[in-house]
PDB file of N, CA and C in Angstrom:
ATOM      1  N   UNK A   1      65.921  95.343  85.504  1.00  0.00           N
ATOM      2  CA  UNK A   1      67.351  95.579  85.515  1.00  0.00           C
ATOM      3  C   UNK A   1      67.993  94.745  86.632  1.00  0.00           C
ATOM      4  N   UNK A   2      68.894  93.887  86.055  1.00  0.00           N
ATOM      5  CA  UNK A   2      69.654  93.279  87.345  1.00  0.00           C
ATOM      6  C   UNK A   2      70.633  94.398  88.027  1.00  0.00           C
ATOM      7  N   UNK A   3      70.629  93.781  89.405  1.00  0.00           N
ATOM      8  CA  UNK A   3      71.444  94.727  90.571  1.00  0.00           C
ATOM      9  C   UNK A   3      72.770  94.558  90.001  1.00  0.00           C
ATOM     10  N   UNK A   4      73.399  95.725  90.080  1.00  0.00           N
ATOM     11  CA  UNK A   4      75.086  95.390  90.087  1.00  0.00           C
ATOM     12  C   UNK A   4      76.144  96.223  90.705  1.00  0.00           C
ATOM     13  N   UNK A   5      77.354  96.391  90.701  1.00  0.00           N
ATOM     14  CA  UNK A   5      77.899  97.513  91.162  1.00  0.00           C
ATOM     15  C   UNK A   5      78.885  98.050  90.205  1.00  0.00           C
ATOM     16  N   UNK A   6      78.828  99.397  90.041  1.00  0.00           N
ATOM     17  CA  UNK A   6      79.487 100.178  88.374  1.00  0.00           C
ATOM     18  C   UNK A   6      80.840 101.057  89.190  1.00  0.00           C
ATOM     19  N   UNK A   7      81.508 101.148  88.240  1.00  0.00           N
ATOM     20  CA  UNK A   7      82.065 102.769  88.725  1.00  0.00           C
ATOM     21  C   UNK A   7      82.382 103.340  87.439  1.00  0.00           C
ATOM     22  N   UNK A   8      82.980 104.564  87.650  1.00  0.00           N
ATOM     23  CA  UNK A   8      83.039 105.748  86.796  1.00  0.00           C
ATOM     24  C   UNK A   8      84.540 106.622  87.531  1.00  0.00           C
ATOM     25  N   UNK A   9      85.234 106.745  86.727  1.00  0.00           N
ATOM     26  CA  UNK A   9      86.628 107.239  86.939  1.00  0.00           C
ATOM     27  C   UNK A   9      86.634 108.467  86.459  1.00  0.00           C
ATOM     28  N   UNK A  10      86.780 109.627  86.855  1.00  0.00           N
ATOM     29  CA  UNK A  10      87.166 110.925  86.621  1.00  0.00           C
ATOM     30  C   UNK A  10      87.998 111.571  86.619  1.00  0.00           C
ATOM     31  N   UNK A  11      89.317 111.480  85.238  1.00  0.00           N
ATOM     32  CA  UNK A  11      90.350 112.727  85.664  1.00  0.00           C
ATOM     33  C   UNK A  11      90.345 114.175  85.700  1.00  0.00           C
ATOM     34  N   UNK A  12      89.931 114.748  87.154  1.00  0.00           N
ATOM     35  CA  UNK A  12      89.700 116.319  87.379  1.00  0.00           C
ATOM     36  C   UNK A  12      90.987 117.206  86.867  1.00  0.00           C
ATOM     37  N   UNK A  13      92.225 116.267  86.878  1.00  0.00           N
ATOM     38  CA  UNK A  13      93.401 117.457  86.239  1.00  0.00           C
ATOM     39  C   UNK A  13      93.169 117.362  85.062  1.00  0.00           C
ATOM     40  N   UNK A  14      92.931 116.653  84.457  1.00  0.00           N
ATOM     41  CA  UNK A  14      93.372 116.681  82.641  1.00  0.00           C
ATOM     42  C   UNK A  14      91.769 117.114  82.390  1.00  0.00           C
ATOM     43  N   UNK A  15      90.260 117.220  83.670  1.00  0.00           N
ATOM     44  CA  UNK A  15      89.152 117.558  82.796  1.00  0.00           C
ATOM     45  C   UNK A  15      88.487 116.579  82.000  1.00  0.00           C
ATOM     46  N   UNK A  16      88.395 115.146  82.380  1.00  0.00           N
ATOM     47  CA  UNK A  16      87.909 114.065  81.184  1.00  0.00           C
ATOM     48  C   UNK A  16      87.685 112.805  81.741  1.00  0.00           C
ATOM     49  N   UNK A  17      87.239 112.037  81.385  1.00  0.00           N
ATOM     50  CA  UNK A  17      87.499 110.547  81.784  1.00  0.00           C
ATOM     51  C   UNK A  17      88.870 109.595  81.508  1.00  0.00           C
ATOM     52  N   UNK A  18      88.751 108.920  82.970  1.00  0.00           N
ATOM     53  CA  UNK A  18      90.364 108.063  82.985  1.00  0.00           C
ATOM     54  C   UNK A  18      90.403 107.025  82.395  1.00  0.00           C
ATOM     55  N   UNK A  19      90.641 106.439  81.029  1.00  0.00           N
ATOM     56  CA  UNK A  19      90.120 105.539  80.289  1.00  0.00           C
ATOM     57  C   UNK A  19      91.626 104.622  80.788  1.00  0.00           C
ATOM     58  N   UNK A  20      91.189 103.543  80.663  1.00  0.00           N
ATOM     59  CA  UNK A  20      91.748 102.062  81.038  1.00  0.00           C
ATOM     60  C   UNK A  20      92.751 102.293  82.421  1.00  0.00           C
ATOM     61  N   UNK A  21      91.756 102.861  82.828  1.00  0.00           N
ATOM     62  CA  UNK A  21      91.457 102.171  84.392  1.00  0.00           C
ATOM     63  C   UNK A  21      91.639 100.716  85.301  1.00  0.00           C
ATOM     64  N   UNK A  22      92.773 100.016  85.876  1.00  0.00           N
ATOM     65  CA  UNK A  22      92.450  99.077  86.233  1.00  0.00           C
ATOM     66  C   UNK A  22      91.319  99.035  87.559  1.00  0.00           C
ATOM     67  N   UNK A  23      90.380  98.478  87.664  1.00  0.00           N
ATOM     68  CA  UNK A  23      89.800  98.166  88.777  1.00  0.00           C
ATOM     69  C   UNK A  23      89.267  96.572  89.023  1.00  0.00           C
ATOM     70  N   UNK A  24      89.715  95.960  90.565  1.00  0.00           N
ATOM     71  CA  UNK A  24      89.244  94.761  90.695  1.00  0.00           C
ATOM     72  C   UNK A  24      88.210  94.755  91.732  1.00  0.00           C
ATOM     73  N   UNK A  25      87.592  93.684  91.881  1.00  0.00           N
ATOM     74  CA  UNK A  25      86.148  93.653  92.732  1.00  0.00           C
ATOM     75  C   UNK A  25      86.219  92.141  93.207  1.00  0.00           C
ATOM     76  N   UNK A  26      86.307  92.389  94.538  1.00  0.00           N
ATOM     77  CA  UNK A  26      86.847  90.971  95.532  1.00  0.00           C
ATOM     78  C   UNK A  26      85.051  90.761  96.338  1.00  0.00           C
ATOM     79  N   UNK A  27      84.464  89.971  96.327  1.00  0.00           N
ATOM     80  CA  UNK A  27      84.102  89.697  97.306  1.00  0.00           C
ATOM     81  C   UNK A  27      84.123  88.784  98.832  1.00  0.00           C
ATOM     82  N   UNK A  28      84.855  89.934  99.857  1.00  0.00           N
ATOM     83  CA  UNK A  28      85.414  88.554 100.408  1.00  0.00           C
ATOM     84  C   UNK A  28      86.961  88.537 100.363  1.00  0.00           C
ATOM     85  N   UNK A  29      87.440  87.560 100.255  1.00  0.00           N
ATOM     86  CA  UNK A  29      89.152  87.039  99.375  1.00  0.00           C
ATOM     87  C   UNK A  29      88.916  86.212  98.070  1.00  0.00           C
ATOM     88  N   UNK A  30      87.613  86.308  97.390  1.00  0.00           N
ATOM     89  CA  UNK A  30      86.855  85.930  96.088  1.00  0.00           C
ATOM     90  C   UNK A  30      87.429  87.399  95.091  1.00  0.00           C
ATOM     91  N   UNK A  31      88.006  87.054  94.371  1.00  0.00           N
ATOM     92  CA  UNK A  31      88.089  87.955  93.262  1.00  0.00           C
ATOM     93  C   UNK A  31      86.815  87.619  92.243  1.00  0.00           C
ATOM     94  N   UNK A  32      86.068  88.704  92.149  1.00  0.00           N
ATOM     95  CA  UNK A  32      85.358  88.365  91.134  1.00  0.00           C
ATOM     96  C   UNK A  32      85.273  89.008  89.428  1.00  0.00           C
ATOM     97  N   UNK A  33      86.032  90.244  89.454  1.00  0.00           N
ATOM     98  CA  UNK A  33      86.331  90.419  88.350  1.00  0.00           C
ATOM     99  C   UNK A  33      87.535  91.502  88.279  1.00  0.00           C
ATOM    100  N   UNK A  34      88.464  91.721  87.049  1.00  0.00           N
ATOM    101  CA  UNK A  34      89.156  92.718  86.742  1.00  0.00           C
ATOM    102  C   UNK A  34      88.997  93.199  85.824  1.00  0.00           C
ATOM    103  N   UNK A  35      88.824  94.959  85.325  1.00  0.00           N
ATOM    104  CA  UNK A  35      88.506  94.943  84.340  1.00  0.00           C
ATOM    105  C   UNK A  35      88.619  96.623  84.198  1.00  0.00           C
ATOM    106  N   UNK A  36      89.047  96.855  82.941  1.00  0.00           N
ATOM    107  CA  UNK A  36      89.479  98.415  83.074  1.00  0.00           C
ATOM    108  C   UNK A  36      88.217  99.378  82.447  1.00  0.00           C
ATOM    109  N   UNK A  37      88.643 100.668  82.524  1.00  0.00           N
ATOM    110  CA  UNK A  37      87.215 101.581  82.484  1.00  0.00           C
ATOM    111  C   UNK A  37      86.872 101.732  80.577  1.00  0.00           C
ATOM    112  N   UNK A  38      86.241 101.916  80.341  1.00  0.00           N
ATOM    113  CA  UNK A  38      85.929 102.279  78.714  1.00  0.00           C
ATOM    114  C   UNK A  38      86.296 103.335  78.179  1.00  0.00           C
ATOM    115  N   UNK A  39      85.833 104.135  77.422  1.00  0.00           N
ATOM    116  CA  UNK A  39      86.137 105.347  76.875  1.00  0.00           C
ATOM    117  C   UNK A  39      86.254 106.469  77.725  1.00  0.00           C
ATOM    118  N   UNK A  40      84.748 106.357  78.346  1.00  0.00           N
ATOM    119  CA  UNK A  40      83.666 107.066  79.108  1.00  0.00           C
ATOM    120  C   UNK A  40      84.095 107.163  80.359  1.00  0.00           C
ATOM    121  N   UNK A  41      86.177 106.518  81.195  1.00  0.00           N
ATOM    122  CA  UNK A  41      85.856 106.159  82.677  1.00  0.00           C
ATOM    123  C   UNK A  41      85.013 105.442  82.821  1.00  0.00           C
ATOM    124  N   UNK A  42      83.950 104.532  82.279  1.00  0.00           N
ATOM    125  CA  UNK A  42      83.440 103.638  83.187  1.00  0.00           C
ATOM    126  C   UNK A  42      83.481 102.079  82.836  1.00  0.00           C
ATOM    127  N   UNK A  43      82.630 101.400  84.264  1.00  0.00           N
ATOM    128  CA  UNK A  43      82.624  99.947  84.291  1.00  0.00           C
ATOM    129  C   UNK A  43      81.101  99.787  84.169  1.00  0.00           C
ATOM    130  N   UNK A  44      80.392  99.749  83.821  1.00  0.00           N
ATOM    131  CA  UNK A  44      78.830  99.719  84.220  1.00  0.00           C
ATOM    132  C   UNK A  44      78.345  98.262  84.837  1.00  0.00           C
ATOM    133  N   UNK A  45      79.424  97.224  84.926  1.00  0.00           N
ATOM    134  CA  UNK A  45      79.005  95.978  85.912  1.00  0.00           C
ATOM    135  C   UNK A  45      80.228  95.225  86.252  1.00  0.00           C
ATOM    136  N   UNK A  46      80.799  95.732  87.438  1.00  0.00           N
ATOM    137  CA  UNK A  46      81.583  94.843  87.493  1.00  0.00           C
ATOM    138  C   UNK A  46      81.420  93.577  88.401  1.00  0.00           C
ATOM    139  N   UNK A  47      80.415  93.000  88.592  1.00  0.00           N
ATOM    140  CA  UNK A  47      80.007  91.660  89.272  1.00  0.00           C
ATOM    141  C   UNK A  47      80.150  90.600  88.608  1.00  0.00           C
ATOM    142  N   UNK A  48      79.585  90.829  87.208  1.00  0.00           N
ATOM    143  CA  UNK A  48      79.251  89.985  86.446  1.00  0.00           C
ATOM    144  C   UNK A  48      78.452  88.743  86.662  1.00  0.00           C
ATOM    145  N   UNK A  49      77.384  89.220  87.136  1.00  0.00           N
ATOM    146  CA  UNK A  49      77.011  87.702  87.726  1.00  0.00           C
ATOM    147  C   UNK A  49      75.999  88.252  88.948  1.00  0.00           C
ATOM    148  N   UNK A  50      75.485  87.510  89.934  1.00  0.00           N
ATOM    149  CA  UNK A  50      74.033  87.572  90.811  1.00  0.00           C
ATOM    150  C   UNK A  50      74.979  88.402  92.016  1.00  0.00           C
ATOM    151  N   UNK A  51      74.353  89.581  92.296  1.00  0.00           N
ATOM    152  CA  UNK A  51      74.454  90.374  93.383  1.00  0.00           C
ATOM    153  C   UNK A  51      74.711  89.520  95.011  1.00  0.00           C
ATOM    154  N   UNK A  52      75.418  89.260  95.757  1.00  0.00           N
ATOM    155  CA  UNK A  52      74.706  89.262  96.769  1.00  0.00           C
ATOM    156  C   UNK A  52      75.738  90.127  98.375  1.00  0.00           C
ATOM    157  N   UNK A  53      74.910  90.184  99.138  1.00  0.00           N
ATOM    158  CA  UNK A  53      74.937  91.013 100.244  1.00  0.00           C
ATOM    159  C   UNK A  53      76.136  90.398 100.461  1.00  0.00           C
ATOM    160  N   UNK A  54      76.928  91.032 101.272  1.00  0.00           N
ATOM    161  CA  UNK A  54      78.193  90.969 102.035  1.00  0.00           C
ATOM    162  C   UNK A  54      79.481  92.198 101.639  1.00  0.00           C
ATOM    163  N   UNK A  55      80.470  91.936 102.659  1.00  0.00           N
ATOM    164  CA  UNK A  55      81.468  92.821 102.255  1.00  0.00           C
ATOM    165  C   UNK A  55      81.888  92.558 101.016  1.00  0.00           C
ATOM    166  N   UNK A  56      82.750  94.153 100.379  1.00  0.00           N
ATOM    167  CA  UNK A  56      83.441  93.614  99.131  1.00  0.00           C
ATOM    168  C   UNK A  56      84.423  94.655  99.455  1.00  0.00           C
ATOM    169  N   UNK A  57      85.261  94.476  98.228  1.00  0.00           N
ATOM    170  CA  UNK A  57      86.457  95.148  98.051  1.00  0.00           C
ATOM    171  C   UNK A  57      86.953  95.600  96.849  1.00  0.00           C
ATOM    172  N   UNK A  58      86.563  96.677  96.377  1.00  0.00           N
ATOM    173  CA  UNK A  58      87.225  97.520  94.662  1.00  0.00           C
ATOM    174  C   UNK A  58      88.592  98.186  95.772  1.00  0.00           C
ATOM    175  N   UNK A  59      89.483  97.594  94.312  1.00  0.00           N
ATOM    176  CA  UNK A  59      90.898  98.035  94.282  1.00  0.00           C
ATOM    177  C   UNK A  59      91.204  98.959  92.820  1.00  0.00           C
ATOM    178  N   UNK A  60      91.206  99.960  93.117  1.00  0.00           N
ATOM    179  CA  UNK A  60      91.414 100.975  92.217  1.00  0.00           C
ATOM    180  C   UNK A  60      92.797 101.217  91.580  1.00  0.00           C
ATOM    181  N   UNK A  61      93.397 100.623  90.661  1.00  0.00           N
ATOM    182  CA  UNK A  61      94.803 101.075  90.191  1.00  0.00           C
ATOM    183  C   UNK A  61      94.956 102.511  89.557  1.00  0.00           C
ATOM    184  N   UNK A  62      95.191 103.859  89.787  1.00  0.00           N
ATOM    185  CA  UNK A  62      95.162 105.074  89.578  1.00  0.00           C
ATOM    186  C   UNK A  62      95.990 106.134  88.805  1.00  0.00           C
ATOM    187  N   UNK A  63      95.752 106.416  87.304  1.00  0.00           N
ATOM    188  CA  UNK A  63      96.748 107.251  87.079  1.00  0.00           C
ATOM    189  C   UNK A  63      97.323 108.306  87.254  1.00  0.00           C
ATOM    190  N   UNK A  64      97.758 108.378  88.772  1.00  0.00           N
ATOM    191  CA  UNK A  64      98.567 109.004  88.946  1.00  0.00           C
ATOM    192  C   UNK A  64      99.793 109.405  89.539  1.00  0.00           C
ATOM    193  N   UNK A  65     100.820 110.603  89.806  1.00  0.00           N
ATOM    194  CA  UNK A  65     102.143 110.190  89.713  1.00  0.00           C
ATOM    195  C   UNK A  65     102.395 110.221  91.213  1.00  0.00           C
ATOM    196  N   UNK A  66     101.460 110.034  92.455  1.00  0.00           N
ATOM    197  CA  UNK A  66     101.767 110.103  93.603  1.00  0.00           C
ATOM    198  C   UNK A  66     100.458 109.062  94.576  1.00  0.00           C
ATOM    199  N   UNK A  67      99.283 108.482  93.934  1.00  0.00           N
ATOM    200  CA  UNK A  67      98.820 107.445  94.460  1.00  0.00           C
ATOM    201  C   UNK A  67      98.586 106.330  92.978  1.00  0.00           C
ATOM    202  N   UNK A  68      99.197 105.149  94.081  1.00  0.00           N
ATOM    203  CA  UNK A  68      98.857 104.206  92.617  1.00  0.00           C
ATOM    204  C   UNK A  68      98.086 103.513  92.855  1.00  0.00           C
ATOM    205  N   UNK A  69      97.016 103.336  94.162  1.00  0.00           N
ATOM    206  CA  UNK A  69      96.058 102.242  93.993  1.00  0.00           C
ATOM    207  C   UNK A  69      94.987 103.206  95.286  1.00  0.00           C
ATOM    208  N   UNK A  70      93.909 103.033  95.307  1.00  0.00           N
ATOM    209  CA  UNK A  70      92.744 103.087  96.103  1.00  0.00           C
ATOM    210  C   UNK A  70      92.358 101.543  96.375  1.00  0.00           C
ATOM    211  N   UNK A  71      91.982 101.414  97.982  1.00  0.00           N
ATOM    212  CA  UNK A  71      91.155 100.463  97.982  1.00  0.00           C
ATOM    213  C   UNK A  71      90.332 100.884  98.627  1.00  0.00           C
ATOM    214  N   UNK A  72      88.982 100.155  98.681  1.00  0.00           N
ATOM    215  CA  UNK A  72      87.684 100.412  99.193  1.00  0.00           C
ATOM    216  C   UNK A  72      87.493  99.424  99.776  1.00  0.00           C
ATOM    217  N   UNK A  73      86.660  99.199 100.992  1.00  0.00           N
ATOM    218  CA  UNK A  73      85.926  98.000 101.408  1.00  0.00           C
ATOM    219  C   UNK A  73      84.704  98.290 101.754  1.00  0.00           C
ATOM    220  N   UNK A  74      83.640  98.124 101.459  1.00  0.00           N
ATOM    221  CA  UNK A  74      82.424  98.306 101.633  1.00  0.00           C
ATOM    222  C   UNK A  74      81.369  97.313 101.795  1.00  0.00           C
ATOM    223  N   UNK A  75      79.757  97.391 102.508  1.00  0.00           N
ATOM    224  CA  UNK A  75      79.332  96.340 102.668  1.00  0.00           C
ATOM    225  C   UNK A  75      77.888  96.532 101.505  1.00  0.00           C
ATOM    226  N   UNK A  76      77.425  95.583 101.147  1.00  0.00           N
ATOM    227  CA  UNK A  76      76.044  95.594 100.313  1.00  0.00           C
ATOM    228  C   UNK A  76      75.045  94.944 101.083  1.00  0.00           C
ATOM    229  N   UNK A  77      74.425  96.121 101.616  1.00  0.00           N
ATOM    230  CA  UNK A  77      72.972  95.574 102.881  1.00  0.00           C
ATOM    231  C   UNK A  77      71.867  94.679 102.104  1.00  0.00           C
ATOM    232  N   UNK A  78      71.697  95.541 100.495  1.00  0.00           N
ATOM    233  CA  UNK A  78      70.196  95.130  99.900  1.00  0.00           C
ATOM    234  C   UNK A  78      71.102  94.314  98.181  1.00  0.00           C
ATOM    235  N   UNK A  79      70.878  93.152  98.688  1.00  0.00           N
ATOM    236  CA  UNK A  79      71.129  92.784  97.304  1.00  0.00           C
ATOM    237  C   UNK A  79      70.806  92.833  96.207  1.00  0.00           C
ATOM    238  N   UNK A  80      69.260  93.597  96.052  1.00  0.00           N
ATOM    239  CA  UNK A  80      68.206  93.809  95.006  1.00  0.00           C
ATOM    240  C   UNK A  80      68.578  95.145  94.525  1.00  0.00           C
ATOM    241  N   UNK A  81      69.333  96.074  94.924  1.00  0.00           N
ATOM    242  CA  UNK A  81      69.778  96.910  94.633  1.00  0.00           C
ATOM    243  C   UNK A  81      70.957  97.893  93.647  1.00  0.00           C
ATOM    244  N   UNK A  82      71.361  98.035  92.962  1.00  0.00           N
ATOM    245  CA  UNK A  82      72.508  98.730  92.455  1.00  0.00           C
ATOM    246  C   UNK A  82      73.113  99.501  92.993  1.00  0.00           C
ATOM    247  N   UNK A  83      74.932  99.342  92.666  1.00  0.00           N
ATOM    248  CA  UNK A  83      75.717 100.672  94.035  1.00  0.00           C
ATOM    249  C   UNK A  83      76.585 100.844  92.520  1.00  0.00           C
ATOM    250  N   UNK A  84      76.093 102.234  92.846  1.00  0.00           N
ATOM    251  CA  UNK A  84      77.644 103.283  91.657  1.00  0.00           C
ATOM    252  C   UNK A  84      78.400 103.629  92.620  1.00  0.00           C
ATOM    253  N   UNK A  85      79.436 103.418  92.607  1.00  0.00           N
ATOM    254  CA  UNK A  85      80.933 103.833  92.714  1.00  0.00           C
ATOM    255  C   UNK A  85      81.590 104.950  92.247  1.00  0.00           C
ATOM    256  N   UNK A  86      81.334 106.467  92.149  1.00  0.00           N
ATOM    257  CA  UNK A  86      82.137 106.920  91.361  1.00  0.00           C
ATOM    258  C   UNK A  86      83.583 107.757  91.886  1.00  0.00           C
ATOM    259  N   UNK A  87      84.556 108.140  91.378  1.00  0.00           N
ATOM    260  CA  UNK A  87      85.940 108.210  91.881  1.00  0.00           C
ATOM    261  C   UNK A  87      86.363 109.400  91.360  1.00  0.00           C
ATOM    262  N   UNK A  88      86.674 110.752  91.986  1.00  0.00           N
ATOM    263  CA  UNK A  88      87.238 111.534  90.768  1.00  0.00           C
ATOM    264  C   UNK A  88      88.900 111.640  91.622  1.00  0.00           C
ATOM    265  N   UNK A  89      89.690 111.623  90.144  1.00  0.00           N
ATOM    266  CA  UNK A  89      91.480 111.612  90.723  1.00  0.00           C
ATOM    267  C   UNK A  89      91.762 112.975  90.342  1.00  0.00           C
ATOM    268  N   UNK A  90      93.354 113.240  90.936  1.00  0.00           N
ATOM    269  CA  UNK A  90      93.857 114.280  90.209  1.00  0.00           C
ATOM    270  C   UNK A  90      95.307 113.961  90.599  1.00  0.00           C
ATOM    271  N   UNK A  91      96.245 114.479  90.287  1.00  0.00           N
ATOM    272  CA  UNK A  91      97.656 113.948  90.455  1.00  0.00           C
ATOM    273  C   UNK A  91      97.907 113.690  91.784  1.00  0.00           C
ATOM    274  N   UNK A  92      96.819 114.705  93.472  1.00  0.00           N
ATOM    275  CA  UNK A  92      97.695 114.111  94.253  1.00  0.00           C
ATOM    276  C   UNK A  92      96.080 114.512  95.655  1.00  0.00           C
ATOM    277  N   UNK A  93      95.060 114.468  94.545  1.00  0.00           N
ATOM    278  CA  UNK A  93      93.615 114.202  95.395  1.00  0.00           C
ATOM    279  C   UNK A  93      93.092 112.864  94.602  1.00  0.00           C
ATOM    280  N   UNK A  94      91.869 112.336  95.970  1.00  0.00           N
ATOM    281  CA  UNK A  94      90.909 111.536  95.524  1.00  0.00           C
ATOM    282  C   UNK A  94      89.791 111.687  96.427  1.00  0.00           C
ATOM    283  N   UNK A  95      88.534 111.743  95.647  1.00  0.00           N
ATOM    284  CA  UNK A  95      87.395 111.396  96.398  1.00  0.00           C
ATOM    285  C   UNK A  95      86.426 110.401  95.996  1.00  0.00           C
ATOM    286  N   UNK A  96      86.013 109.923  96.637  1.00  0.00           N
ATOM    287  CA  UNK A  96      84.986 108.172  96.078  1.00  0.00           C
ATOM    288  C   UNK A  96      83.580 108.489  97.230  1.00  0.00           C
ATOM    289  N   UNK A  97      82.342 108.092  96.008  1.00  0.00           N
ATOM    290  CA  UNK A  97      81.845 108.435  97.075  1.00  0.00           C
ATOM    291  C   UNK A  97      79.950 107.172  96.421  1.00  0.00           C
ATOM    292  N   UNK A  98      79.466 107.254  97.401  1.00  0.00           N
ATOM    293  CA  UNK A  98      78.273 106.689  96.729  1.00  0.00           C
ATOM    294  C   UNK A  98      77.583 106.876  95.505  1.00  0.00           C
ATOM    295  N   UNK A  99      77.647 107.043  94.930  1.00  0.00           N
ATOM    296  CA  UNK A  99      76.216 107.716  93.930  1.00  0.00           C
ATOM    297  C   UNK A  99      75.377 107.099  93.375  1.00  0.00           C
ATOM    298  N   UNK A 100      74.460 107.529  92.418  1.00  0.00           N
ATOM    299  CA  UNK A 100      73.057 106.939  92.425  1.00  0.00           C
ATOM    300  C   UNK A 100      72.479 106.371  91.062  1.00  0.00           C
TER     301      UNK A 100
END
């Protein structure tokens, strides 16, 4: 399995997944992809392409009626590795957190 980094969008008010989701993935001031969530809330690769170590940056566009964007900056120690992302919203919470 190649390394990549996914996320998964969760709307906790409505109970379901947040389907078309914008999320972008910078590495750097490198945009490397944009691309919204599926049915399911999710992205299952948004790299597209060879992993490697350094900071990055998912920008989360959010449906809802009091935050409209999350950003993240985070670093990738092991490039051989995979990082899930997952996010759950609600009209006026968010939590993001590692997962596995």
């Amino acid at each position: 399995m190649t390394p990549s980094i996914s996320t998964h969008v969760l709307d906790t008010g409505r109970g379901e997944p947040a389907r078309g989701v914008r999320v972008e993935l910078y590495r750097q001031t490198q945009r490397l992809s944009v691309q919204e969530t599926n049915h399911d809330g999710r992205i299952p690769d948004l790299v597209r392409g060879p992993l490697e170590a350094g900071p990055y940056r998912l920008i989360v566009h959010l449906p809802t009626p009091f935050f409209s964007r999350l950003e993240l900056e985070f670093t990738i120690a092991d490039a051989a590795r995979s990082y899930h992302i997952p996010l759950l919203v609600s009209p006026y919470a968010c939590t993001v957190y590692r997962g596995g």
